[in-house]
PDB file of N, CA and C in Angstrom:
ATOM      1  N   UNK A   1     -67.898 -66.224  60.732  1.00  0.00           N
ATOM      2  CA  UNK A   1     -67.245 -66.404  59.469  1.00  0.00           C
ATOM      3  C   UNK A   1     -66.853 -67.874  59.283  1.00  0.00           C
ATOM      4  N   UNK A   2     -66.442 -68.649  60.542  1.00  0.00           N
ATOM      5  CA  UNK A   2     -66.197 -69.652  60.219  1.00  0.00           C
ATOM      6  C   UNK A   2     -67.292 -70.866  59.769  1.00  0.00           C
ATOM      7  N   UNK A   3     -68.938 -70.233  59.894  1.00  0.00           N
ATOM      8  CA  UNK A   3     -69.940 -71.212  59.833  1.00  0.00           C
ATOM      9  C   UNK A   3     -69.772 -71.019  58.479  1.00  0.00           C
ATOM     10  N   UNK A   4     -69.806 -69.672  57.836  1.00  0.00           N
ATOM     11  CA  UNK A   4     -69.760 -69.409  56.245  1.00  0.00           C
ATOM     12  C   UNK A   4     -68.579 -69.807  55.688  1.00  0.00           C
ATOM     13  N   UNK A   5     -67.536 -70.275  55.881  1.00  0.00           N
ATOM     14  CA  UNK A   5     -66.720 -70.945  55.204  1.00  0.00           C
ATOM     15  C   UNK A   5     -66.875 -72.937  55.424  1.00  0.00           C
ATOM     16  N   UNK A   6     -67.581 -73.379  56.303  1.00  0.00           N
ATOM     17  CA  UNK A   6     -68.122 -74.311  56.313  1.00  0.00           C
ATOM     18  C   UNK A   6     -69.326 -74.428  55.251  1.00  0.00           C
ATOM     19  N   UNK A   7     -70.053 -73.719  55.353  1.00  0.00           N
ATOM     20  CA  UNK A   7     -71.537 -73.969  54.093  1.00  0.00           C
ATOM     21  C   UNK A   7     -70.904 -73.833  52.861  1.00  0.00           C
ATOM     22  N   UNK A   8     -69.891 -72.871  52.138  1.00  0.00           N
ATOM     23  CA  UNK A   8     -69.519 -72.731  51.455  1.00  0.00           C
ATOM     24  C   UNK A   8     -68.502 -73.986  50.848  1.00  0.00           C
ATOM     25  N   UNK A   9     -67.774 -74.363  51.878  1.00  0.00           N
ATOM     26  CA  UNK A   9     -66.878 -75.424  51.367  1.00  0.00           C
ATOM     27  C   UNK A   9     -67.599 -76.803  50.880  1.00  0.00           C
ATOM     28  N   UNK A  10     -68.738 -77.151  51.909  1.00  0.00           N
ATOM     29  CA  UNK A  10     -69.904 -78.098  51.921  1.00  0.00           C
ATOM     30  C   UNK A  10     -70.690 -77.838  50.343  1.00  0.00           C
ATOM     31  N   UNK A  11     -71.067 -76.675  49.801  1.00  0.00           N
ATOM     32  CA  UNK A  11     -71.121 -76.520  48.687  1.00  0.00           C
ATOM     33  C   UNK A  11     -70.798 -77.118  47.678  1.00  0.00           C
ATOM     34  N   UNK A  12     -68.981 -76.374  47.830  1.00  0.00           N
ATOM     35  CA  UNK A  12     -68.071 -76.569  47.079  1.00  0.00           C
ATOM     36  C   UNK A  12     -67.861 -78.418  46.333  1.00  0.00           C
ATOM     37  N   UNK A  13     -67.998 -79.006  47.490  1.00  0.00           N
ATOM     38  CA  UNK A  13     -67.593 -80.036  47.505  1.00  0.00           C
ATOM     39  C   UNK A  13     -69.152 -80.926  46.504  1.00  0.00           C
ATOM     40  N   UNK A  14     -70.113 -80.501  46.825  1.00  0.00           N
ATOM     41  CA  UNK A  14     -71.390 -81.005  46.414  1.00  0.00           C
ATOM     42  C   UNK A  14     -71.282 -80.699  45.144  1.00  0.00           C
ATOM     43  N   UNK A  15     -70.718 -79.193  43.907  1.00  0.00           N
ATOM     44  CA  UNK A  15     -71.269 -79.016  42.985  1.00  0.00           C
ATOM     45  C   UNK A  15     -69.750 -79.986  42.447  1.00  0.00           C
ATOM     46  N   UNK A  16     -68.671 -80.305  43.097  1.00  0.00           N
ATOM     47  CA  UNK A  16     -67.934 -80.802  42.201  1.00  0.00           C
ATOM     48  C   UNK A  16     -68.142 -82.535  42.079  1.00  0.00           C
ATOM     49  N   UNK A  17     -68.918 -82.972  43.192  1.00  0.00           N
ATOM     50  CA  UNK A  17     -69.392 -84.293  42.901  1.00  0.00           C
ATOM     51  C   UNK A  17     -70.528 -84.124  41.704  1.00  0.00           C
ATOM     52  N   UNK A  18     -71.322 -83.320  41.859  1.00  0.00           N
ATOM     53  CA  UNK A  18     -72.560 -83.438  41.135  1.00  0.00           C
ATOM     54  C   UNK A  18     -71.854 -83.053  39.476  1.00  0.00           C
ATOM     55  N   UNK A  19     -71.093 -82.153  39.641  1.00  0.00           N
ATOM     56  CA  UNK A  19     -69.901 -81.854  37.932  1.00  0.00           C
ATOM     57  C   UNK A  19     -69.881 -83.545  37.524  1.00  0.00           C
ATOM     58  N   UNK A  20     -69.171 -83.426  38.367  1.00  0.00           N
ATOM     59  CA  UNK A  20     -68.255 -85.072  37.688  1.00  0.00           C
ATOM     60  C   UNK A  20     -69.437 -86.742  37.846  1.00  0.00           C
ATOM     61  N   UNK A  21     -70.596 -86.337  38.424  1.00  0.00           N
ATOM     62  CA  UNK A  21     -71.831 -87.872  38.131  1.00  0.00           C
ATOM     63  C   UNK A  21     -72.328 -86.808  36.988  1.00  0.00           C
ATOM     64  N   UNK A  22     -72.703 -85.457  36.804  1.00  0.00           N
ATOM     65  CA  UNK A  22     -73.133 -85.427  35.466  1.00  0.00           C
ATOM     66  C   UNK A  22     -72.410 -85.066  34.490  1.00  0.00           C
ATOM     67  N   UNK A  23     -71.530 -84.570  34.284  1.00  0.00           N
ATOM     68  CA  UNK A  23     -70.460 -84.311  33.580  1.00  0.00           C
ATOM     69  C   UNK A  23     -70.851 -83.039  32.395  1.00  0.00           C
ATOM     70  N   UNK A  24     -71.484 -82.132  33.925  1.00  0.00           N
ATOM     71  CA  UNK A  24     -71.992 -80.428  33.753  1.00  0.00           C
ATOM     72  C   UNK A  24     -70.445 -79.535  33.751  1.00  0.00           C
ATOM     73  N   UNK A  25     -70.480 -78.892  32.774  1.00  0.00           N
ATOM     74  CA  UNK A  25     -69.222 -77.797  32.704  1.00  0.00           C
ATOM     75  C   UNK A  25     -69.899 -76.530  33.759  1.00  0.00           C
ATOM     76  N   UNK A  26     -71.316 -76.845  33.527  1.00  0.00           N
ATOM     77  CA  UNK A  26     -71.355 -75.029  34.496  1.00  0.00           C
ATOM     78  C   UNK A  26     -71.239 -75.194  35.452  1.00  0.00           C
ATOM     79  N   UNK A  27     -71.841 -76.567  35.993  1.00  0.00           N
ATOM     80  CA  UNK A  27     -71.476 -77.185  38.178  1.00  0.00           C
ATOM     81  C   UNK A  27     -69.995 -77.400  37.798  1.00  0.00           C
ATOM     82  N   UNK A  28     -69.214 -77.273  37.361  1.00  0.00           N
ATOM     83  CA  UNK A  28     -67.851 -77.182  37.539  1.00  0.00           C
ATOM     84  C   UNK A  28     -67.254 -75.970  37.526  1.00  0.00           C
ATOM     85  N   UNK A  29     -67.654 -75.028  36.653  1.00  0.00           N
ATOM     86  CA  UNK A  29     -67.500 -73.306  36.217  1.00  0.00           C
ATOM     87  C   UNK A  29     -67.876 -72.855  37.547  1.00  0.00           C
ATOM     88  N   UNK A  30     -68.960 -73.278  38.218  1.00  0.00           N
ATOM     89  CA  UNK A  30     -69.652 -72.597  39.621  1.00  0.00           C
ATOM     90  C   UNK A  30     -68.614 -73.284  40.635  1.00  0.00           C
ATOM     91  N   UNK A  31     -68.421 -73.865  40.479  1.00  0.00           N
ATOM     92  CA  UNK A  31     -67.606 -75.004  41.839  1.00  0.00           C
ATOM     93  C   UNK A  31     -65.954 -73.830  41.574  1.00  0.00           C
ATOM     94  N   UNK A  32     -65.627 -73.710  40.700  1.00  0.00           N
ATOM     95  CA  UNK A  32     -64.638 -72.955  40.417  1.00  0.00           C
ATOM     96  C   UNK A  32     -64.630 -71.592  40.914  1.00  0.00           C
ATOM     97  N   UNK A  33     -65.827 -70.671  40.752  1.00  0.00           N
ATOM     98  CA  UNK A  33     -66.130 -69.485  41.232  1.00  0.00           C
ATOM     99  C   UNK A  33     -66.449 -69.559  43.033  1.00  0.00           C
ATOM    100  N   UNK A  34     -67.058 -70.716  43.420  1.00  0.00           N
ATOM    101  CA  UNK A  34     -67.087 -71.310  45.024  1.00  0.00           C
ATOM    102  C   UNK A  34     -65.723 -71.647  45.929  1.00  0.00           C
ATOM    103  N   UNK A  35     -64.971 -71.670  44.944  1.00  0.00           N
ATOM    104  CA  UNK A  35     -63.523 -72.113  45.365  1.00  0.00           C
ATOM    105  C   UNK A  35     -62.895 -70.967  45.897  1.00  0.00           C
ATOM    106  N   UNK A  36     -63.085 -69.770  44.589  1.00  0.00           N
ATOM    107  CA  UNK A  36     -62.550 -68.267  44.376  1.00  0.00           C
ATOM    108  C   UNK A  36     -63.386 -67.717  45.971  1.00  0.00           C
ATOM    109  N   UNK A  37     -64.609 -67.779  46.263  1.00  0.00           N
ATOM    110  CA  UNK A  37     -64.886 -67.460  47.207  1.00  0.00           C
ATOM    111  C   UNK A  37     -64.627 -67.893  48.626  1.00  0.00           C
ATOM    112  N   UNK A  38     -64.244 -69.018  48.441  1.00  0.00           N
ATOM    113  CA  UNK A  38     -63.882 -69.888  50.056  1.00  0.00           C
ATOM    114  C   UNK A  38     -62.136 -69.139  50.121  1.00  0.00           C
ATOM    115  N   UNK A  39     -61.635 -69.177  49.049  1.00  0.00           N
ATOM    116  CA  UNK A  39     -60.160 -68.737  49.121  1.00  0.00           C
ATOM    117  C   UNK A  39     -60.172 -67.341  50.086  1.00  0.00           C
ATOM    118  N   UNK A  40     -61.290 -66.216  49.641  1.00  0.00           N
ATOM    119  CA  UNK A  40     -61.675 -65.337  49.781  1.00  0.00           C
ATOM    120  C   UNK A  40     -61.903 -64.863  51.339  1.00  0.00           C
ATOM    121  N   UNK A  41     -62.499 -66.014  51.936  1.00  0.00           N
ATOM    122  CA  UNK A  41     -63.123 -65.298  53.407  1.00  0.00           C
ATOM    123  C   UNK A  41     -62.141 -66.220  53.957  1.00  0.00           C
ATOM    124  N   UNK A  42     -61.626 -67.373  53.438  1.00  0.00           N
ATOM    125  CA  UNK A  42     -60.194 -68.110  54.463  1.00  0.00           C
ATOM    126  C   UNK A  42     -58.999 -66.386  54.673  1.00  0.00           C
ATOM    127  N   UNK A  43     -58.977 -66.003  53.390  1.00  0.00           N
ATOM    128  CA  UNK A  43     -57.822 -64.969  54.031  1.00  0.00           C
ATOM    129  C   UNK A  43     -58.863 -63.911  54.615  1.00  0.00           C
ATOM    130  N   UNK A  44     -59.787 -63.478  54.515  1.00  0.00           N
ATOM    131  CA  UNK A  44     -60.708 -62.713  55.755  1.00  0.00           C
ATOM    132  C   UNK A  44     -60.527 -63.081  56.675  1.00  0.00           C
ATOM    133  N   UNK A  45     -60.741 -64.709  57.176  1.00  0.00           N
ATOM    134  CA  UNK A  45     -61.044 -64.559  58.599  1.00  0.00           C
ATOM    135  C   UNK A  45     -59.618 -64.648  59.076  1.00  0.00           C
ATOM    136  N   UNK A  46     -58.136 -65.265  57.971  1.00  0.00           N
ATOM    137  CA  UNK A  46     -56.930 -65.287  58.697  1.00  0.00           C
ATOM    138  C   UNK A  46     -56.243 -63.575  58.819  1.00  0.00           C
ATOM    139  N   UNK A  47     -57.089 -62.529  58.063  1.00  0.00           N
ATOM    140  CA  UNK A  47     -56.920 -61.547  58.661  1.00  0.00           C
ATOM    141  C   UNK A  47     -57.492 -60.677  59.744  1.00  0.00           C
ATOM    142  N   UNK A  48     -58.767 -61.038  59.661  1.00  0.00           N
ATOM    143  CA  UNK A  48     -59.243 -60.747  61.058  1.00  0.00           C
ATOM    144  C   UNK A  48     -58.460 -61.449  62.518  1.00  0.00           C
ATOM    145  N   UNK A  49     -57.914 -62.373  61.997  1.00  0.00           N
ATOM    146  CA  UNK A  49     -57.487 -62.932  63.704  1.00  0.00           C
ATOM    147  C   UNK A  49     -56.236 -62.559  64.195  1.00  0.00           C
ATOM    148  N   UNK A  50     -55.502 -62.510  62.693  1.00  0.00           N
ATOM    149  CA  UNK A  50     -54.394 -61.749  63.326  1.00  0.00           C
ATOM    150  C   UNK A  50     -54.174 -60.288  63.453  1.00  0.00           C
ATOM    151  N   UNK A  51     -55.278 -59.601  62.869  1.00  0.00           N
ATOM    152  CA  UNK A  51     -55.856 -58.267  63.175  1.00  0.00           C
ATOM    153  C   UNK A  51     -56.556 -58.146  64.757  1.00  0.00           C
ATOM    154  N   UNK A  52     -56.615 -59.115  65.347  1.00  0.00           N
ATOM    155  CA  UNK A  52     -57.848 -59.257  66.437  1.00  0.00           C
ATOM    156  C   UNK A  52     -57.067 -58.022  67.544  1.00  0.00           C
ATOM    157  N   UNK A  53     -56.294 -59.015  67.719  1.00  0.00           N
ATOM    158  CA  UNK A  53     -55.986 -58.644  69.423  1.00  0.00           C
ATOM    159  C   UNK A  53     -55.341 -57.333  69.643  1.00  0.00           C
ATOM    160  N   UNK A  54     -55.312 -57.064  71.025  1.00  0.00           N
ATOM    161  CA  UNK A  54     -54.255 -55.600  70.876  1.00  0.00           C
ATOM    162  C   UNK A  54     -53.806 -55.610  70.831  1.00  0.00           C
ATOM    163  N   UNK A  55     -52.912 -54.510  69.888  1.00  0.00           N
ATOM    164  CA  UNK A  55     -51.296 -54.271  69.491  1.00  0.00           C
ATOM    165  C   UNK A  55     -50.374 -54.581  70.808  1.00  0.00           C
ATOM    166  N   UNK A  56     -49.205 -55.046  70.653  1.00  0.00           N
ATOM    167  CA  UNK A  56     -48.494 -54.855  71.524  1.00  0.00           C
ATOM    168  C   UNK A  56     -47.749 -53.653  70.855  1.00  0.00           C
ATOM    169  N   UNK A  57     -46.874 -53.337  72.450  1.00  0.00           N
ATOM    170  CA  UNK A  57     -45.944 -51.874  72.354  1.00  0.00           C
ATOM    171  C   UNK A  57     -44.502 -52.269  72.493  1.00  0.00           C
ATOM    172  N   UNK A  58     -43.993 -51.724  70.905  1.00  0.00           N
ATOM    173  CA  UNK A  58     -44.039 -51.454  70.189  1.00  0.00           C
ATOM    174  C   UNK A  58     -44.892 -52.590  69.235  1.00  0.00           C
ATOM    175  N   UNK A  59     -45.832 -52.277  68.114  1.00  0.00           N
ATOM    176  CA  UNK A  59     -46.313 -53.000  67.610  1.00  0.00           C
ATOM    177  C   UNK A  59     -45.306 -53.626  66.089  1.00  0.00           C
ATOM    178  N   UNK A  60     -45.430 -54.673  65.616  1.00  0.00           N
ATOM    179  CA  UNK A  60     -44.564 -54.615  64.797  1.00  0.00           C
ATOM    180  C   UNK A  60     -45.215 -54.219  63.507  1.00  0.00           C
ATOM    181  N   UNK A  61     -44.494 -54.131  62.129  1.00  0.00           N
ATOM    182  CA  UNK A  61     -45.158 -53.745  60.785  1.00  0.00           C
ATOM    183  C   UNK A  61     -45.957 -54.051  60.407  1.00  0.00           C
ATOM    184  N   UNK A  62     -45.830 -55.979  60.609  1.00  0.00           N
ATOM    185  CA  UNK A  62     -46.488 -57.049  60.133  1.00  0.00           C
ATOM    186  C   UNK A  62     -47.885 -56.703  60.626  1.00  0.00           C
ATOM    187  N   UNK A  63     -48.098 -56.462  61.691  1.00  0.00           N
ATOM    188  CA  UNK A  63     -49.121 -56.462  62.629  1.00  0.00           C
ATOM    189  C   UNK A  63     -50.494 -55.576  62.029  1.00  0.00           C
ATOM    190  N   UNK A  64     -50.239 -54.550  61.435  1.00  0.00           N
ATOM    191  CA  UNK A  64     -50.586 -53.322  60.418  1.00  0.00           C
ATOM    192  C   UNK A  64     -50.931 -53.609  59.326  1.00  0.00           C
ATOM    193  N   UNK A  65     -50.399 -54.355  59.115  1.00  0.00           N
ATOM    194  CA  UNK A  65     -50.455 -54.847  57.590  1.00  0.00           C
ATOM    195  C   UNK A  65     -51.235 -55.908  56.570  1.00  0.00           C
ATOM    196  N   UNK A  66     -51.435 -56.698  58.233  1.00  0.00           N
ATOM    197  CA  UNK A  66     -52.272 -58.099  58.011  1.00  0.00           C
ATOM    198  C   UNK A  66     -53.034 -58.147  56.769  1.00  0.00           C
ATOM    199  N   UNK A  67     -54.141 -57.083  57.606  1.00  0.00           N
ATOM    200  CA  UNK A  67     -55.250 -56.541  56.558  1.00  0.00           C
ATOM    201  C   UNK A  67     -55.128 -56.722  55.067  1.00  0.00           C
ATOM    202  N   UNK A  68     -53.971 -56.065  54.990  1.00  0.00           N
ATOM    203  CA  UNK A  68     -53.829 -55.608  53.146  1.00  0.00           C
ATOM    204  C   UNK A  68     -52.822 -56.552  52.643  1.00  0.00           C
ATOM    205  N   UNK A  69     -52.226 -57.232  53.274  1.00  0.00           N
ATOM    206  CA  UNK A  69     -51.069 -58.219  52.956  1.00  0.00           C
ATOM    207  C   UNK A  69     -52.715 -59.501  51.931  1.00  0.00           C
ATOM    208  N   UNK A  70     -53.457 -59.521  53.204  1.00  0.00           N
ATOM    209  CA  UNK A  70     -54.441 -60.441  52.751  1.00  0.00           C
ATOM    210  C   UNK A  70     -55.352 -60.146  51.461  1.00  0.00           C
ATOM    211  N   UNK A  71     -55.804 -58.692  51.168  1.00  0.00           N
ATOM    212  CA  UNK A  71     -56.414 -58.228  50.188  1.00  0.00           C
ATOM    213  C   UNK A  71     -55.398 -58.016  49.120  1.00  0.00           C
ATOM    214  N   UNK A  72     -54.313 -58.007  48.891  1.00  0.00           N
ATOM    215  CA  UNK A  72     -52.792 -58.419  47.765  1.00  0.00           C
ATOM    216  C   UNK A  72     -52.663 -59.904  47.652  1.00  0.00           C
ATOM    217  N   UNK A  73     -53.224 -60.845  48.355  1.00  0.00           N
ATOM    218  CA  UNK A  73     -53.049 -62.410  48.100  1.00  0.00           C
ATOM    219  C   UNK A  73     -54.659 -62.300  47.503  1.00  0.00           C
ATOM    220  N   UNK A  74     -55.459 -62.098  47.876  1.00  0.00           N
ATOM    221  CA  UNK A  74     -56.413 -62.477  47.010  1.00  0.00           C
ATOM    222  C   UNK A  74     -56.989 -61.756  45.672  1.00  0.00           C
ATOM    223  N   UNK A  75     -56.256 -60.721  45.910  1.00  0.00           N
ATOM    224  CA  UNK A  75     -56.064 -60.532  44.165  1.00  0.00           C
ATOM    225  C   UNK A  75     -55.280 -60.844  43.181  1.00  0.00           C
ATOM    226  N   UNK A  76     -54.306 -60.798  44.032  1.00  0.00           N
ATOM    227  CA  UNK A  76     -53.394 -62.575  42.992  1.00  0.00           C
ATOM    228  C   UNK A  76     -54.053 -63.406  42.769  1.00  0.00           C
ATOM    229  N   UNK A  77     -54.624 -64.337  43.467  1.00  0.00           N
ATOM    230  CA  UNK A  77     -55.343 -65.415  43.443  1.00  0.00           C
ATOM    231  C   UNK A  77     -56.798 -65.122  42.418  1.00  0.00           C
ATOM    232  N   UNK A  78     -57.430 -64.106  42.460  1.00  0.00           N
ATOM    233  CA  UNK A  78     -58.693 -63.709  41.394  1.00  0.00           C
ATOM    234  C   UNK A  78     -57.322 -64.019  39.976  1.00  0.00           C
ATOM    235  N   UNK A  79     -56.417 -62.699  39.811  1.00  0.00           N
ATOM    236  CA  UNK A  79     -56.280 -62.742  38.770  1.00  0.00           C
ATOM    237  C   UNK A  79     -55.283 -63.229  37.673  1.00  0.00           C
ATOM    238  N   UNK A  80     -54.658 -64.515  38.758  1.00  0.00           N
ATOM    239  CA  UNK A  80     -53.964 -65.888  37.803  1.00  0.00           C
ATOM    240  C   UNK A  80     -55.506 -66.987  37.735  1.00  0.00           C
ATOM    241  N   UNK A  81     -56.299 -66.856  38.517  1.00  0.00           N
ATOM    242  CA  UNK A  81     -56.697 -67.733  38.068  1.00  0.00           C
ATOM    243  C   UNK A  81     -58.248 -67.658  36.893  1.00  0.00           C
ATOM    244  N   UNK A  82     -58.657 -66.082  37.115  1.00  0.00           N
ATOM    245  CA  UNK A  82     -59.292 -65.848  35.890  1.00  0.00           C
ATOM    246  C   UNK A  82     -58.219 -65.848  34.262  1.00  0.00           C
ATOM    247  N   UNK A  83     -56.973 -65.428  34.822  1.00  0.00           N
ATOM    248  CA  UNK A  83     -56.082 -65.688  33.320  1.00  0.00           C
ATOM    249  C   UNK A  83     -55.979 -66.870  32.756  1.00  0.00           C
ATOM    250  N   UNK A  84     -56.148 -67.998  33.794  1.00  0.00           N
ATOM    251  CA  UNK A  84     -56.034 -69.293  33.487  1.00  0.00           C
ATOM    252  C   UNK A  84     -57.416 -69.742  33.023  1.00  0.00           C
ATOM    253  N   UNK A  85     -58.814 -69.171  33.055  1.00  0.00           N
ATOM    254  CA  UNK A  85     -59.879 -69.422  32.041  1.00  0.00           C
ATOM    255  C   UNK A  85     -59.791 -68.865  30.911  1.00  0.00           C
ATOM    256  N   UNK A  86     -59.467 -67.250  31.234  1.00  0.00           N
ATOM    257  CA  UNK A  86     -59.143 -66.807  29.208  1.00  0.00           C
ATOM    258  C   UNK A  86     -58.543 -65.978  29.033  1.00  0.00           C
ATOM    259  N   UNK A  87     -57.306 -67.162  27.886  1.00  0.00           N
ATOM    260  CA  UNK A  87     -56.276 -66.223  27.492  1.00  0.00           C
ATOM    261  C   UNK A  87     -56.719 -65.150  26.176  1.00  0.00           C
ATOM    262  N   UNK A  88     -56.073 -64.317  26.203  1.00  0.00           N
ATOM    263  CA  UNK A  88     -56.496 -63.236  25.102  1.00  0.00           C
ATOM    264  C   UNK A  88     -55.321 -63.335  24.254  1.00  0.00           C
ATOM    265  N   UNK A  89     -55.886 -63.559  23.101  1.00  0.00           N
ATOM    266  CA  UNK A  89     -55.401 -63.836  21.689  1.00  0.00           C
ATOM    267  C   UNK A  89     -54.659 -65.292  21.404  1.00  0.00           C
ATOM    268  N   UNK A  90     -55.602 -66.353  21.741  1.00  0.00           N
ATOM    269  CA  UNK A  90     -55.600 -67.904  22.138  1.00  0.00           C
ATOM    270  C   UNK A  90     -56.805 -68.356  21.752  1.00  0.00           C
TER     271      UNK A  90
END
């Protein structure tokens, strides 16, 4: 996961140079949706790791939770920042 958040960021970084020497709205629209995805597998892999190891005994809440704590941040993150492309009735 961590090679795919490397290619991805390497991406990232390429369509927003190439946005701004051509001064393309869609290599910026895509660089935007590349962003949404790097955000995406950063909280994957920071839930996989702290998902990794074995529970200790007693395990705590947090520990359980990782998982979905991480899939509730990145749907925040989808959906302030699709609100912030389009507002409805604006």
């Amino acid at each position: 996961m961590s090679i795919a958040i490397g290619i991805v960021a390497s991406v990232l970084l390429l369509e927003v140079l190439g946005a701004w020497l051509t001064g393309s709205l869609a290599l910026l629209a895509d660089a935007g949706h590349m962003l949404s995805d790097l955000v995406g597998l950063i909280v994957a892999l920071t839930a996989t790791v702290v998902a990794g190891p074995p529970a200790p005994h007693p395990a705590p809440f947090w520990f359980y939770g990782a998982p979905v704590v991480g899939a509730g941040k990145k749907s925040r993150w989808l959906y302030w920042g699709g609100g912030g492309v389009s507002r409805p009735g604006q």
